[in-house]
PDB file of N, CA and C in Angstrom:
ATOM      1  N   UNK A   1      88.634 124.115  80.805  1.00  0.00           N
ATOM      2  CA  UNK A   1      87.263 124.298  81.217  1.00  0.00           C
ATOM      3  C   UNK A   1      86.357 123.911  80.064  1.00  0.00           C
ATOM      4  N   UNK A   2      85.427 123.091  80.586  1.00  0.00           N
ATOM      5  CA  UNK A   2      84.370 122.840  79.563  1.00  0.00           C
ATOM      6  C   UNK A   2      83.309 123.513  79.107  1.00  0.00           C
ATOM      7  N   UNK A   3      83.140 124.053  77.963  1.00  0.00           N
ATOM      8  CA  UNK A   3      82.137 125.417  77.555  1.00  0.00           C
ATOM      9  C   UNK A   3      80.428 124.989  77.458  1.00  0.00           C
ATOM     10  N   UNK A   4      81.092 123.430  77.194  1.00  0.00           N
ATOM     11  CA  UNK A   4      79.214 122.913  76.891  1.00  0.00           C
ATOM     12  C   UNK A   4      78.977 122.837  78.346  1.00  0.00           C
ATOM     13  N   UNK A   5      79.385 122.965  79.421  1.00  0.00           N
ATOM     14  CA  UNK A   5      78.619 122.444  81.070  1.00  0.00           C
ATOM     15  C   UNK A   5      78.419 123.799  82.111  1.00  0.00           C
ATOM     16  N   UNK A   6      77.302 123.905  82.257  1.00  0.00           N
ATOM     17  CA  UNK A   6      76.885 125.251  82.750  1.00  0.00           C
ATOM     18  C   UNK A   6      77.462 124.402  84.179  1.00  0.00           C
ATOM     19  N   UNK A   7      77.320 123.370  84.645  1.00  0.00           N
ATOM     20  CA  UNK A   7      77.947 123.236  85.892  1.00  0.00           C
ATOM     21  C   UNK A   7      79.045 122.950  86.098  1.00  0.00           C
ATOM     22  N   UNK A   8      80.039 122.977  87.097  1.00  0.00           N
ATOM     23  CA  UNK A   8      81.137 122.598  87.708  1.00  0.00           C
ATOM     24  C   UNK A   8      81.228 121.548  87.887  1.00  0.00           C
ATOM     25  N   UNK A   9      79.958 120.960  88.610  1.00  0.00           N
ATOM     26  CA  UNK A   9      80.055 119.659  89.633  1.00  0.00           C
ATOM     27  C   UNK A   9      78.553 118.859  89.355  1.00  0.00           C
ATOM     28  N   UNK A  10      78.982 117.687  88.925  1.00  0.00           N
ATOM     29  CA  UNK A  10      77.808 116.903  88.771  1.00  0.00           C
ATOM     30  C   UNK A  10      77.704 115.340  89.609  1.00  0.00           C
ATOM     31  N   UNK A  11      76.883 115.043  90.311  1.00  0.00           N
ATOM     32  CA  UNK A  11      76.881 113.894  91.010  1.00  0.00           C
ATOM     33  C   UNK A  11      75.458 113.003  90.227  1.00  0.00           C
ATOM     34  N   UNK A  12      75.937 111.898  89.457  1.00  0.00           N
ATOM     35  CA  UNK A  12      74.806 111.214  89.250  1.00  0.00           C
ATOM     36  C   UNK A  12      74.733 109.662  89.796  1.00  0.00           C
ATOM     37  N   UNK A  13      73.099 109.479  90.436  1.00  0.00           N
ATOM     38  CA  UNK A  13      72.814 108.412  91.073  1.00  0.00           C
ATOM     39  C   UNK A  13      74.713 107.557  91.829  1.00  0.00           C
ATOM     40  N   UNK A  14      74.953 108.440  92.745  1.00  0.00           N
ATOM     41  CA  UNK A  14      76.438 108.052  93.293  1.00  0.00           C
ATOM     42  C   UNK A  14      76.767 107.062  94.364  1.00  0.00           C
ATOM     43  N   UNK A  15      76.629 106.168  94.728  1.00  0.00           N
ATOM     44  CA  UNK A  15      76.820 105.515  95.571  1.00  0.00           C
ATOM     45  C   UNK A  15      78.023 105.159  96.102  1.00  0.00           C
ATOM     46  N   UNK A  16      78.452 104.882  97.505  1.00  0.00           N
ATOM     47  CA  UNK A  16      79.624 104.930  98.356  1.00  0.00           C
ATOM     48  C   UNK A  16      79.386 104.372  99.493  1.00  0.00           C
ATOM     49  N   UNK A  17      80.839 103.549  99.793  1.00  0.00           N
ATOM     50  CA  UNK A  17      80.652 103.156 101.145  1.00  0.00           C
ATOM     51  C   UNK A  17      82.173 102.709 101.784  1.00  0.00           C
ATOM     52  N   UNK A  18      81.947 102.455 103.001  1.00  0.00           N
ATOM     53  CA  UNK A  18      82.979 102.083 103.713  1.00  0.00           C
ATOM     54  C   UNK A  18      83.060 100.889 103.997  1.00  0.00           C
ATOM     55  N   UNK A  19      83.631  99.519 103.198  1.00  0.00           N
ATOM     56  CA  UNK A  19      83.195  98.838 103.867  1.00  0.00           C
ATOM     57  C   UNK A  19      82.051  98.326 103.679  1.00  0.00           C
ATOM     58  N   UNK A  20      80.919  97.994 104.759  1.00  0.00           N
ATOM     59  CA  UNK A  20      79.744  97.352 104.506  1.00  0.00           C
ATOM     60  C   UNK A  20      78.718  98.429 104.924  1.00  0.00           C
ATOM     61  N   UNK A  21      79.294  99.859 105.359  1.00  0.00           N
ATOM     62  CA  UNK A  21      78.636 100.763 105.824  1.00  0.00           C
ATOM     63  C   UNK A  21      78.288 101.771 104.474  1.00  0.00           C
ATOM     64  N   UNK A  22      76.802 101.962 104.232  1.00  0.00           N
ATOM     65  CA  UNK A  22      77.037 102.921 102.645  1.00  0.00           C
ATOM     66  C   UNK A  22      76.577 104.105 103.666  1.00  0.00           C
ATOM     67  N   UNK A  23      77.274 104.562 103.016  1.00  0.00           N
ATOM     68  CA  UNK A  23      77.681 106.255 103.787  1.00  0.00           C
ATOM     69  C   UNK A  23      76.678 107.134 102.575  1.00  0.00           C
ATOM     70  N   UNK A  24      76.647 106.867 101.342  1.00  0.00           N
ATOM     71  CA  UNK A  24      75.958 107.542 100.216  1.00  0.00           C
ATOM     72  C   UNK A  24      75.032 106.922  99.278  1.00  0.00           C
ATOM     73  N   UNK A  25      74.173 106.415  99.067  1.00  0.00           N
ATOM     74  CA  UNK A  25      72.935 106.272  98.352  1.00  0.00           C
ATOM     75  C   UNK A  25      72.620 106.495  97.594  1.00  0.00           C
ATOM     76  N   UNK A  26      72.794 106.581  95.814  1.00  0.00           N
ATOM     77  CA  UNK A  26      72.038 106.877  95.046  1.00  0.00           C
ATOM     78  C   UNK A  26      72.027 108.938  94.675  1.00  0.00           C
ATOM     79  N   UNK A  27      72.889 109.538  95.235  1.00  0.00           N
ATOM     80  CA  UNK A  27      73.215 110.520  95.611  1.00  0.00           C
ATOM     81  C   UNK A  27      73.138 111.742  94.049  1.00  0.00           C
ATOM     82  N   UNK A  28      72.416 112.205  93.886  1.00  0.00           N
ATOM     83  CA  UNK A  28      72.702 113.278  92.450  1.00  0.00           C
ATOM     84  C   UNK A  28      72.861 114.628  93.093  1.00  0.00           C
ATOM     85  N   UNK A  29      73.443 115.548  92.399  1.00  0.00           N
ATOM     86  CA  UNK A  29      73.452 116.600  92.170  1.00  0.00           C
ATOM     87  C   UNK A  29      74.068 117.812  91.703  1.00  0.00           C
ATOM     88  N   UNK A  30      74.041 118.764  91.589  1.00  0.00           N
ATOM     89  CA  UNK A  30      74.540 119.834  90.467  1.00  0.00           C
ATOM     90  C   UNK A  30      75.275 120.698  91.362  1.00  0.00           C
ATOM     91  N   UNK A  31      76.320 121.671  90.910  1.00  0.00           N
ATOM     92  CA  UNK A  31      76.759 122.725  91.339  1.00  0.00           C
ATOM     93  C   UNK A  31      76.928 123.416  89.660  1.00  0.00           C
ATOM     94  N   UNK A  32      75.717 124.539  89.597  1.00  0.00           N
ATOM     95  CA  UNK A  32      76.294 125.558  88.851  1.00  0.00           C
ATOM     96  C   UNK A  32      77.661 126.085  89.053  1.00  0.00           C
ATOM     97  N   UNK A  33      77.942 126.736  87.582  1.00  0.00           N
ATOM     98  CA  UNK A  33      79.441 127.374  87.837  1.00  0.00           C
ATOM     99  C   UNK A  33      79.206 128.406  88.213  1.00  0.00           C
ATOM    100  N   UNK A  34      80.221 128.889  89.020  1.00  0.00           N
ATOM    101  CA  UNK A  34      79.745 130.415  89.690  1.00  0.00           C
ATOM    102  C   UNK A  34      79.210 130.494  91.070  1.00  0.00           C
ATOM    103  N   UNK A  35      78.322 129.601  91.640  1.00  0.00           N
ATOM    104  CA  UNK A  35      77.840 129.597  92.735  1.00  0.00           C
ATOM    105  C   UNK A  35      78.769 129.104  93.946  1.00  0.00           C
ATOM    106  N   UNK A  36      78.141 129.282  94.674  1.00  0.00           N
ATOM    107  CA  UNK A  36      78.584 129.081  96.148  1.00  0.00           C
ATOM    108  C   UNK A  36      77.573 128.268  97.030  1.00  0.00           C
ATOM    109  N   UNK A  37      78.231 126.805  97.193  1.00  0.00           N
ATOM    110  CA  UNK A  37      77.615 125.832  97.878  1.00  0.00           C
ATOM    111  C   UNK A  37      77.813 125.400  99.348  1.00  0.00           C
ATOM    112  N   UNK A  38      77.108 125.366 100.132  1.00  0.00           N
ATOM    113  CA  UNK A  38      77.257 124.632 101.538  1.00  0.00           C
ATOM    114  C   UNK A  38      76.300 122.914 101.526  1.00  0.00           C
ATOM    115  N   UNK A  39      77.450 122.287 102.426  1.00  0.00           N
ATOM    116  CA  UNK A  39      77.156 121.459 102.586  1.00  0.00           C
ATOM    117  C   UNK A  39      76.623 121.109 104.029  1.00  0.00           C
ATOM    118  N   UNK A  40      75.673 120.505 104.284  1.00  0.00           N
ATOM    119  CA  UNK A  40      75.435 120.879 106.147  1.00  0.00           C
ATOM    120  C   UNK A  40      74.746 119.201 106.232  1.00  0.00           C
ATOM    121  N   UNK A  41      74.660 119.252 107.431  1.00  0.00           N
ATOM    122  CA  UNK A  41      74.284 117.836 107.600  1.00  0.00           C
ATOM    123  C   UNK A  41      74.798 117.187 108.952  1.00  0.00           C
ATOM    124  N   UNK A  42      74.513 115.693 109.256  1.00  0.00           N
ATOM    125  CA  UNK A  42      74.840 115.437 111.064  1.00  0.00           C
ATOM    126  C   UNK A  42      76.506 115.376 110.699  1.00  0.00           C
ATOM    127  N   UNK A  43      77.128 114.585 112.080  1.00  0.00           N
ATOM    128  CA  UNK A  43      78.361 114.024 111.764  1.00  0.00           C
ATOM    129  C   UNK A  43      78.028 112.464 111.302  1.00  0.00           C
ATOM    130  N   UNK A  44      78.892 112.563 110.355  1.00  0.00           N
ATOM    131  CA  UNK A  44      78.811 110.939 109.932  1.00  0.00           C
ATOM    132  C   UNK A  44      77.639 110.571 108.267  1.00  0.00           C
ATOM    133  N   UNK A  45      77.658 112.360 107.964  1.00  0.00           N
ATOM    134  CA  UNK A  45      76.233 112.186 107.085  1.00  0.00           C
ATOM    135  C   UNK A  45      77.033 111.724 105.547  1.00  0.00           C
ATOM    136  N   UNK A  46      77.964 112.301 105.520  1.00  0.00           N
ATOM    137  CA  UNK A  46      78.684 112.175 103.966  1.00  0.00           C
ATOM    138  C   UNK A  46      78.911 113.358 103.408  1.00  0.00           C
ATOM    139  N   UNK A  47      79.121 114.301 104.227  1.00  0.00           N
ATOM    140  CA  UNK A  47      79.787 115.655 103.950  1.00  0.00           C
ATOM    141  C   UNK A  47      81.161 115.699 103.118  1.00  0.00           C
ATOM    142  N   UNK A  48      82.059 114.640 104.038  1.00  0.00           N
ATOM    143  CA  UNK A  48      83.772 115.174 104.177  1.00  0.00           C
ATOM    144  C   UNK A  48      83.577 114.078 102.483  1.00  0.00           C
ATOM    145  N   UNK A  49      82.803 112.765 102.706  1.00  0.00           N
ATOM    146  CA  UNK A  49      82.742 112.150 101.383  1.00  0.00           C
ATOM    147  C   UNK A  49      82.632 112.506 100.239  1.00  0.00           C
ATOM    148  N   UNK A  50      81.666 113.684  99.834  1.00  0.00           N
ATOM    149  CA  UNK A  50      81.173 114.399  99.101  1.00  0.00           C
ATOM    150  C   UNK A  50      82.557 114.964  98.270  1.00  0.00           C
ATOM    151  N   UNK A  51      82.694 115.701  99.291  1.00  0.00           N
ATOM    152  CA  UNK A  51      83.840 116.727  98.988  1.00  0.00           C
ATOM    153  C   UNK A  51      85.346 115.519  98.097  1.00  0.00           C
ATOM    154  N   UNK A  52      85.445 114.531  99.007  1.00  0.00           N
ATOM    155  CA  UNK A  52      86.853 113.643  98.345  1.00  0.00           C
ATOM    156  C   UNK A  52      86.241 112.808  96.807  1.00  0.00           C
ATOM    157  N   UNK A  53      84.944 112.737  96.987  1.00  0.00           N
ATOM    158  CA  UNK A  53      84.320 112.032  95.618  1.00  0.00           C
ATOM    159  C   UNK A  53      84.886 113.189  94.308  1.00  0.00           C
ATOM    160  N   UNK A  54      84.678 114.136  95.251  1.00  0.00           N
ATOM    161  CA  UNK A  54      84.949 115.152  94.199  1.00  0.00           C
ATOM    162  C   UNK A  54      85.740 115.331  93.362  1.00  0.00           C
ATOM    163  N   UNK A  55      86.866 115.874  94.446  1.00  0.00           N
ATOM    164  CA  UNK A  55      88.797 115.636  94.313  1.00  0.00           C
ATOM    165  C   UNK A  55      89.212 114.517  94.233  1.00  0.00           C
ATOM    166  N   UNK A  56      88.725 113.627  93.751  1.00  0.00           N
ATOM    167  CA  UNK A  56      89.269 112.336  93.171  1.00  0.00           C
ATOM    168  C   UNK A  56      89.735 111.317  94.444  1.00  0.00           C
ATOM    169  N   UNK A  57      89.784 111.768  95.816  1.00  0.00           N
ATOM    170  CA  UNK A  57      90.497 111.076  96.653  1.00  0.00           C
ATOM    171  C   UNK A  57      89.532 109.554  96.800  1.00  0.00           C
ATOM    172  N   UNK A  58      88.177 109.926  97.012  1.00  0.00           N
ATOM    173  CA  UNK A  58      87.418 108.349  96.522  1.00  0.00           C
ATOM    174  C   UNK A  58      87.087 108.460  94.996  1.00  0.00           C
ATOM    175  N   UNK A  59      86.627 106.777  95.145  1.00  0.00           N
ATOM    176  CA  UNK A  59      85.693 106.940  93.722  1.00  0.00           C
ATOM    177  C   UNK A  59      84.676 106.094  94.335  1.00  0.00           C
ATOM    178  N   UNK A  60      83.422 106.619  93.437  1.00  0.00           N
ATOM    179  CA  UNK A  60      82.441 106.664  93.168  1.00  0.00           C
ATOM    180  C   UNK A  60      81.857 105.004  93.234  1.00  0.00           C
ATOM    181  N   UNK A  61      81.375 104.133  94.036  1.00  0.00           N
ATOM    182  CA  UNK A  61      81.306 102.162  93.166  1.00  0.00           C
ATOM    183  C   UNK A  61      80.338 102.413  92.768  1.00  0.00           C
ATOM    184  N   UNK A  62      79.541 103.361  92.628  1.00  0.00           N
ATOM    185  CA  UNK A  62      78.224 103.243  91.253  1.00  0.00           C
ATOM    186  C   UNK A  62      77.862 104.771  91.351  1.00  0.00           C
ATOM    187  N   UNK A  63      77.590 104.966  90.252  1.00  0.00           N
ATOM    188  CA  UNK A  63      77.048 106.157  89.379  1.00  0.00           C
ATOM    189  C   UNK A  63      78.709 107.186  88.878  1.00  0.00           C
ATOM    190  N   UNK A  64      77.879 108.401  88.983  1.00  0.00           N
ATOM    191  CA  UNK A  64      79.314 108.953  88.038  1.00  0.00           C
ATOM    192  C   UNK A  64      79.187 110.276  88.537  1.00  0.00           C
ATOM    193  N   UNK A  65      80.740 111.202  88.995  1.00  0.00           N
ATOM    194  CA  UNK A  65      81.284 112.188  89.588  1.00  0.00           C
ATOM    195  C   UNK A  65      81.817 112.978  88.051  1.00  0.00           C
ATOM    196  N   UNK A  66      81.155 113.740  88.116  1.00  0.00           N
ATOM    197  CA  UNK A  66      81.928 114.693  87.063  1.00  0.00           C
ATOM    198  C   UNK A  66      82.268 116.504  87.387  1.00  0.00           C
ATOM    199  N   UNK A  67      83.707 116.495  87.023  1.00  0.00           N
ATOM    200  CA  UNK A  67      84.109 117.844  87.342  1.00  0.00           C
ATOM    201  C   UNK A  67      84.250 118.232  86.063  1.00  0.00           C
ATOM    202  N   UNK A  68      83.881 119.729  86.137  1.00  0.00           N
ATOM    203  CA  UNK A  68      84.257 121.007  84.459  1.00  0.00           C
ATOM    204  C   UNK A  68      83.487 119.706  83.314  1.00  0.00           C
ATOM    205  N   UNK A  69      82.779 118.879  83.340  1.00  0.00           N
ATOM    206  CA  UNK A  69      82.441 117.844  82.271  1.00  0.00           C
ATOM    207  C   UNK A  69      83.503 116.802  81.992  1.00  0.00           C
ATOM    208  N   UNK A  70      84.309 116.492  82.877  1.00  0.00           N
ATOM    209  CA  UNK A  70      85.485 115.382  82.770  1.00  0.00           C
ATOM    210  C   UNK A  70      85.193 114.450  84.152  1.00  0.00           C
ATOM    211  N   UNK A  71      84.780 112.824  83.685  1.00  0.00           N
ATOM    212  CA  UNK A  71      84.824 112.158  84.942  1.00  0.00           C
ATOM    213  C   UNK A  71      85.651 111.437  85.677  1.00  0.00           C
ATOM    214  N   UNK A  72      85.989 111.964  87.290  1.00  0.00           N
ATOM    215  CA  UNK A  72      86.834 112.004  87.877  1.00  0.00           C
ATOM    216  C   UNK A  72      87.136 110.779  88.243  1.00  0.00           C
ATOM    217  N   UNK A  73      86.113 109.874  87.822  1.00  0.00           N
ATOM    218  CA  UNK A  73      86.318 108.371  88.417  1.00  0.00           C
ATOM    219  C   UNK A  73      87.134 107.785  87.002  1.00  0.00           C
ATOM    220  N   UNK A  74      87.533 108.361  86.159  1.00  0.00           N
ATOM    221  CA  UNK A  74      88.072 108.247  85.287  1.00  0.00           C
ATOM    222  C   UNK A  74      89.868 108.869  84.871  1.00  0.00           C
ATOM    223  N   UNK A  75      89.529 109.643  85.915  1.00  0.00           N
ATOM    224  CA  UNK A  75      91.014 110.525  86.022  1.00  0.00           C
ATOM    225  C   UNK A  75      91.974 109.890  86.579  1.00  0.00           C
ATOM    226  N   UNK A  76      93.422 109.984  86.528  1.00  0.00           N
ATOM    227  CA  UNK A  76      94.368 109.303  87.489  1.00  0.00           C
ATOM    228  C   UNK A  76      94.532 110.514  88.660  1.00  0.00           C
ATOM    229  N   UNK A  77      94.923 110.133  89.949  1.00  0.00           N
ATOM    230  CA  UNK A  77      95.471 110.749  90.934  1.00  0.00           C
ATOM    231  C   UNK A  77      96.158 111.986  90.817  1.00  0.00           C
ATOM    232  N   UNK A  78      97.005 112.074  90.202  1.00  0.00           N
ATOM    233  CA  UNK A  78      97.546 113.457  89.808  1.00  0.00           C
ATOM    234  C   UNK A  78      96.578 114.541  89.207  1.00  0.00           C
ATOM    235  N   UNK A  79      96.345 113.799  88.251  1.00  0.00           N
ATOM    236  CA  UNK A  79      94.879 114.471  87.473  1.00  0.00           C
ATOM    237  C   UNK A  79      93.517 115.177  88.101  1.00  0.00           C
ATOM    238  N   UNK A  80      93.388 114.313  89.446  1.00  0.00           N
ATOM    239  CA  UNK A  80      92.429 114.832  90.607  1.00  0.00           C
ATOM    240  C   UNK A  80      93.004 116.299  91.414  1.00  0.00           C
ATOM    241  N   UNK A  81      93.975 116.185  91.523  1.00  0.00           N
ATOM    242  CA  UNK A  81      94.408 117.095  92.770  1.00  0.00           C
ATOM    243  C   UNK A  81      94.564 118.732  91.914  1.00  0.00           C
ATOM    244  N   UNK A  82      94.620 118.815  90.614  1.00  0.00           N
ATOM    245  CA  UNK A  82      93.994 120.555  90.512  1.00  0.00           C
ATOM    246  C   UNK A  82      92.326 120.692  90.512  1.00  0.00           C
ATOM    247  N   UNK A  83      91.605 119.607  90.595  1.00  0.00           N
ATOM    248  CA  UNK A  83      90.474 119.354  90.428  1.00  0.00           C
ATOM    249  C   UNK A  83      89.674 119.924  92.250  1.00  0.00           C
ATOM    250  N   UNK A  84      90.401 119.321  92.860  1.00  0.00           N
ATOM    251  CA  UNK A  84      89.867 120.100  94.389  1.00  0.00           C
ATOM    252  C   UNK A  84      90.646 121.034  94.563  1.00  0.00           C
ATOM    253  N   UNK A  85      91.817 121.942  93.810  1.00  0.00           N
ATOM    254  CA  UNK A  85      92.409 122.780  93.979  1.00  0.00           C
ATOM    255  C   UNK A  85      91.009 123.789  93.668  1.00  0.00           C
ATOM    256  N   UNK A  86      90.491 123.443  92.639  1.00  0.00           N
ATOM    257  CA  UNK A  86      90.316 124.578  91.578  1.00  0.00           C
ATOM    258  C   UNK A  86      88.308 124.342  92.570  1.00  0.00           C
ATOM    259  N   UNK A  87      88.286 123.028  93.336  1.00  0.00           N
ATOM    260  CA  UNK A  87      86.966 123.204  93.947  1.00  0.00           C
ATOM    261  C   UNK A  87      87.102 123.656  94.674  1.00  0.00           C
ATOM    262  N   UNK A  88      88.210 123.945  95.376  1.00  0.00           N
ATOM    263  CA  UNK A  88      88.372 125.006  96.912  1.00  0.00           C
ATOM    264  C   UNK A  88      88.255 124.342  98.091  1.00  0.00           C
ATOM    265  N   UNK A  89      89.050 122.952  98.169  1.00  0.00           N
ATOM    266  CA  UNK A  89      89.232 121.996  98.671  1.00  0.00           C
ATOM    267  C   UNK A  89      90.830 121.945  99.510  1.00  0.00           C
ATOM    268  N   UNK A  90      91.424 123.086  99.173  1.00  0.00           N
ATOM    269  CA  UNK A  90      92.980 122.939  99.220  1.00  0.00           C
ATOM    270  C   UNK A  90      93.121 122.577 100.345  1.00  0.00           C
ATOM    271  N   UNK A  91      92.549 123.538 101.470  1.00  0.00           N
ATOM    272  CA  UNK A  91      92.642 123.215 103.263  1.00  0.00           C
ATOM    273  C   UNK A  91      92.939 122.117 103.504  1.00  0.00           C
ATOM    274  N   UNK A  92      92.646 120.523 103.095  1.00  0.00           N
ATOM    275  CA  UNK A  92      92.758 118.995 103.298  1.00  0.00           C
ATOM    276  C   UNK A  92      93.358 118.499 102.785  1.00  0.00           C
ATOM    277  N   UNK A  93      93.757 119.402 101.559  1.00  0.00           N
ATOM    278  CA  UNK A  93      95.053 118.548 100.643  1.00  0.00           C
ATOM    279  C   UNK A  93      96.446 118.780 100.751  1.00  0.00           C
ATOM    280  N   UNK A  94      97.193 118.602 101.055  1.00  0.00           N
ATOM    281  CA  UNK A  94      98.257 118.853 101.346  1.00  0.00           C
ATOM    282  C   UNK A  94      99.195 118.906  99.740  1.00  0.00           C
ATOM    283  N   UNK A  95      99.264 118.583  98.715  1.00  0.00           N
ATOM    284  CA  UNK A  95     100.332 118.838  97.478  1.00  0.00           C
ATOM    285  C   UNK A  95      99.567 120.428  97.241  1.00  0.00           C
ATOM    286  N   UNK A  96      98.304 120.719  97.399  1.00  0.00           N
ATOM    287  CA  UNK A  96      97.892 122.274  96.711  1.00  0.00           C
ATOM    288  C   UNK A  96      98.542 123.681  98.069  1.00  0.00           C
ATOM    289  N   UNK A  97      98.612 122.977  98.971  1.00  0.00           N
ATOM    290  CA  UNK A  97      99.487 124.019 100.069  1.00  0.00           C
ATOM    291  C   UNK A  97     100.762 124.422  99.503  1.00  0.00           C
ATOM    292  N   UNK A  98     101.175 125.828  99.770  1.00  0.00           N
ATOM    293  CA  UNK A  98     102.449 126.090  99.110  1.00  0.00           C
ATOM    294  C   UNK A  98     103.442 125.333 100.671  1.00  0.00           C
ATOM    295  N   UNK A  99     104.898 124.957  99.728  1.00  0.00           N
ATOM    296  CA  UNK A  99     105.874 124.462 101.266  1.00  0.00           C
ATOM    297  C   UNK A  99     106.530 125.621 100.979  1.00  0.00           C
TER     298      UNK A  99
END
């Protein structure tokens, strides 16, 4: 855990897409540590995106995803998956489920 980052979760100017479809825009924002965030929005808004930018499952094609102050677009795959463990992401991931 990083002591200098009062936040968890940092999204700066993030952009994403599918394809030719950008699902995310220029996207910033913070999650203090400690808090409790909802995400709400239509279907199709960039909710479920949000969340995998997070846990490393996408990356980021412009700006920068940072978890605990380490950036995830920088992490390898393995390296991601205690990263949405520890965001409370487990439900979708299947290696953080116990077998």
């Amino acid at each position: 855990m990083s002591a200098a980052s009062a936040n968890l979760v940092e999204l700066h100017n993030v952009t994403f897409g599918y394809g030719e479809r950008v699902v995310l825009r220029d996207l910033s924002l913070t999650v203090p540590r400690g808090k409790v965030m909802a995400l709400m929005g239509a279907s199709g808004g960039g909710k479920t995106t949000v969340l995998r930018l997070i846990g490393g499952q996408n990356r980021a094609q412009q700006g920068r995803v940072l978890f605990d102050g380490q950036d995830v677009g920088q992490m390898d795959t393995a390296a991601c998956t205690p990263c949405a463990c520890a965001w409370g992401c487990c439900s979708s991931w299947a290696p953080c489920l116990p077998t």
